[in-house]
N, C-alpha and C. Protein backbone atom coordinates (compact mmCIF):
# COMPACT_ATOMS: atom_id res chain seq x y z
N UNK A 1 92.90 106.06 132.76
CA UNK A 1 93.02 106.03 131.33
C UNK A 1 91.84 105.24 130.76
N UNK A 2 91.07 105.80 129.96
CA UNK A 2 90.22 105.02 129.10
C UNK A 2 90.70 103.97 128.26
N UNK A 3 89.35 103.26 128.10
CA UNK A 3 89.93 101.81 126.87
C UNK A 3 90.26 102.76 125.85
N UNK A 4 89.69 103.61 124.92
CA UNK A 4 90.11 104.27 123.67
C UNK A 4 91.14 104.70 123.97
N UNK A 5 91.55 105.55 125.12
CA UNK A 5 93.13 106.20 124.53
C UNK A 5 94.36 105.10 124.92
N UNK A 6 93.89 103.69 125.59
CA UNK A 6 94.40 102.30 125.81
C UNK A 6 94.78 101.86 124.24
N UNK A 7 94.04 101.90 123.91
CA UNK A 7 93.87 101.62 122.28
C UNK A 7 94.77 102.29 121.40
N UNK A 8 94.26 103.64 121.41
CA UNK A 8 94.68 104.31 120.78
C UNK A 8 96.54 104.29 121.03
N UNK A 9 97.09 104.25 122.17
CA UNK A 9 98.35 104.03 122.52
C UNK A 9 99.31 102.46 121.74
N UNK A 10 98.34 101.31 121.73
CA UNK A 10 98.77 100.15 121.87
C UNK A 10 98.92 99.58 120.47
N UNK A 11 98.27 100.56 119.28
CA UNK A 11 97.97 100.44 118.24
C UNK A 11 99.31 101.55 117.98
N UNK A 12 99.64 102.58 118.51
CA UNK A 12 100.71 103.86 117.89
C UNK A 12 101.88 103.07 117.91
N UNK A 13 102.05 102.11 119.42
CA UNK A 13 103.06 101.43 119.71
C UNK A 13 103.87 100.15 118.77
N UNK A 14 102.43 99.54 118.55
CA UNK A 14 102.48 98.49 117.09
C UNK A 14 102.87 98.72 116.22
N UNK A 15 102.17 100.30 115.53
CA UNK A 15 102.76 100.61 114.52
C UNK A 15 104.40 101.24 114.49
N UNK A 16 104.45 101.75 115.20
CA UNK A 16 105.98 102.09 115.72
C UNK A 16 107.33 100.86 115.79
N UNK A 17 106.41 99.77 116.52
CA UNK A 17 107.02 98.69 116.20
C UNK A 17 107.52 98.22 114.90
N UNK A 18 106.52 97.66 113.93
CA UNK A 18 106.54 97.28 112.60
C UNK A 18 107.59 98.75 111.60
N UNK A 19 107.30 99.59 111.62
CA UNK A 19 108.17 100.56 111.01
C UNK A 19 109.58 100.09 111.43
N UNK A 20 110.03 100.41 112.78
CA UNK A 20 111.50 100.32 113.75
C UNK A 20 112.09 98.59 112.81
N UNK A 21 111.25 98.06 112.68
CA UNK A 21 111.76 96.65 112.50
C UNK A 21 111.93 96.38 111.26
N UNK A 22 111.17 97.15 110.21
CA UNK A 22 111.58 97.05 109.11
C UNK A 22 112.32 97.98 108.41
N UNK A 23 112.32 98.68 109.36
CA UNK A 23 113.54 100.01 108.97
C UNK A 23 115.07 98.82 109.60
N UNK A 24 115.09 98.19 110.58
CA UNK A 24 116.48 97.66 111.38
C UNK A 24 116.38 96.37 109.99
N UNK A 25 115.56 95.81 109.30
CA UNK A 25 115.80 94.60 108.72
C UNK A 25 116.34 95.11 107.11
N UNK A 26 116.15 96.67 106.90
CA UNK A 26 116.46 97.10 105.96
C UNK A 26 117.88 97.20 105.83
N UNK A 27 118.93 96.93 106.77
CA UNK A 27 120.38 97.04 106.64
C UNK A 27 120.43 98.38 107.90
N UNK A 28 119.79 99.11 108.14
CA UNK A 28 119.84 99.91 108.65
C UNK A 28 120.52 100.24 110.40
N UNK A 29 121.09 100.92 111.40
CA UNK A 29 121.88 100.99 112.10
C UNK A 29 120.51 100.73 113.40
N UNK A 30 120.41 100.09 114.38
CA UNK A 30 119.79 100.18 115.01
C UNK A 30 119.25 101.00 116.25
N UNK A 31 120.00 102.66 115.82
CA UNK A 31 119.77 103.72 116.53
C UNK A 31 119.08 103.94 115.84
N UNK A 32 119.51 103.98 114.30
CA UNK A 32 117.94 104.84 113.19
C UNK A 32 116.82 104.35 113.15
N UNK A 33 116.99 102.66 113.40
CA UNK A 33 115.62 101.89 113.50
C UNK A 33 114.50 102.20 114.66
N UNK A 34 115.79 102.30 115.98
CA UNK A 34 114.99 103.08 117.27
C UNK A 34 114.19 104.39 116.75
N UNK A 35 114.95 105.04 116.76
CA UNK A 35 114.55 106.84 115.86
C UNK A 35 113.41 106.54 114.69
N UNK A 36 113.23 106.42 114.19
CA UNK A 36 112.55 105.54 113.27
C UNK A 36 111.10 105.04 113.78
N UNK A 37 110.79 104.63 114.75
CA UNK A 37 110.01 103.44 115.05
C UNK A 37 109.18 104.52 116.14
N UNK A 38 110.52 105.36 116.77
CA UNK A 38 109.91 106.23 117.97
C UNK A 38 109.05 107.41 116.98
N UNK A 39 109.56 107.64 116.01
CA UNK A 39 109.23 108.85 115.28
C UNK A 39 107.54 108.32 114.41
N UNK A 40 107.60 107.43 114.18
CA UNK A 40 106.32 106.64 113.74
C UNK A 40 105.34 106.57 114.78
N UNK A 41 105.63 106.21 116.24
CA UNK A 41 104.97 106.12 116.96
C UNK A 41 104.31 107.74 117.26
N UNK A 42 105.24 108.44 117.43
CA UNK A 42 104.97 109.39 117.60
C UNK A 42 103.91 110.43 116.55
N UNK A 43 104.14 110.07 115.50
CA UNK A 43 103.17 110.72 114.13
C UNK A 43 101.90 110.13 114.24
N UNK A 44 101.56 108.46 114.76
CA UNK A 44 100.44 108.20 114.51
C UNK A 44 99.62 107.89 115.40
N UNK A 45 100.01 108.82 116.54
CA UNK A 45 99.20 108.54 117.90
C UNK A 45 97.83 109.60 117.70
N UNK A 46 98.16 110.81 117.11
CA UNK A 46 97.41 111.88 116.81
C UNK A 46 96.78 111.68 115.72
N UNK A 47 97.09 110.78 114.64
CA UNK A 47 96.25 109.98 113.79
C UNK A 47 95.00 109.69 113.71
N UNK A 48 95.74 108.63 115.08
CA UNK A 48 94.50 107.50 115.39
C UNK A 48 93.31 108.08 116.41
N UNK A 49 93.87 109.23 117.08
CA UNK A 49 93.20 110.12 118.27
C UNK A 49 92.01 110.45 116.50
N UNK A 50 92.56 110.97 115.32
CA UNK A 50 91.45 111.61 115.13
C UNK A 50 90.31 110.48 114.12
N UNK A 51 91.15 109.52 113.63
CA UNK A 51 90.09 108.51 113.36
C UNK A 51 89.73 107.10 114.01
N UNK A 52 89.85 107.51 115.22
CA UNK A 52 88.91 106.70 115.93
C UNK A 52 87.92 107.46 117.16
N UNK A 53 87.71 108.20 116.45
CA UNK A 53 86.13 109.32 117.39
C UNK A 53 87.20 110.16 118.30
N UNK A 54 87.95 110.79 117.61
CA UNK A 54 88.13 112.00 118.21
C UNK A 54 87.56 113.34 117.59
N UNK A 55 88.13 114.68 118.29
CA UNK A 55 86.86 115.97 117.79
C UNK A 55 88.36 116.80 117.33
């Protein structure tokens, strides 16, 4: 695995984090916060693939 897609992972994960946690601090059930956090991670992995030097 390269440092960029290292990156690119550890940064999707973060952000996935911070969503999940402020979705769970919102009152929210902590399956939706999981769902939530996974679903964030998941949207901004392909994001970051394209603005940080991807083609």
């Amino acid at each position: 695995m390269s440092l960029r897609t290292a990156v690119i992972f550890l940064i999707g994960i973060f952000l996935g984090l911070i969503v999940g946690g402020l979705t769970h601090l919102d009152g929210h059930s902590t399956a939706m916060a999981v769902l939530t956090g996974l679903g964030a991670t998941g949207v901004s992995i392909p994001v970051l693939h394209v603005m940080i030097g991807g083609h």
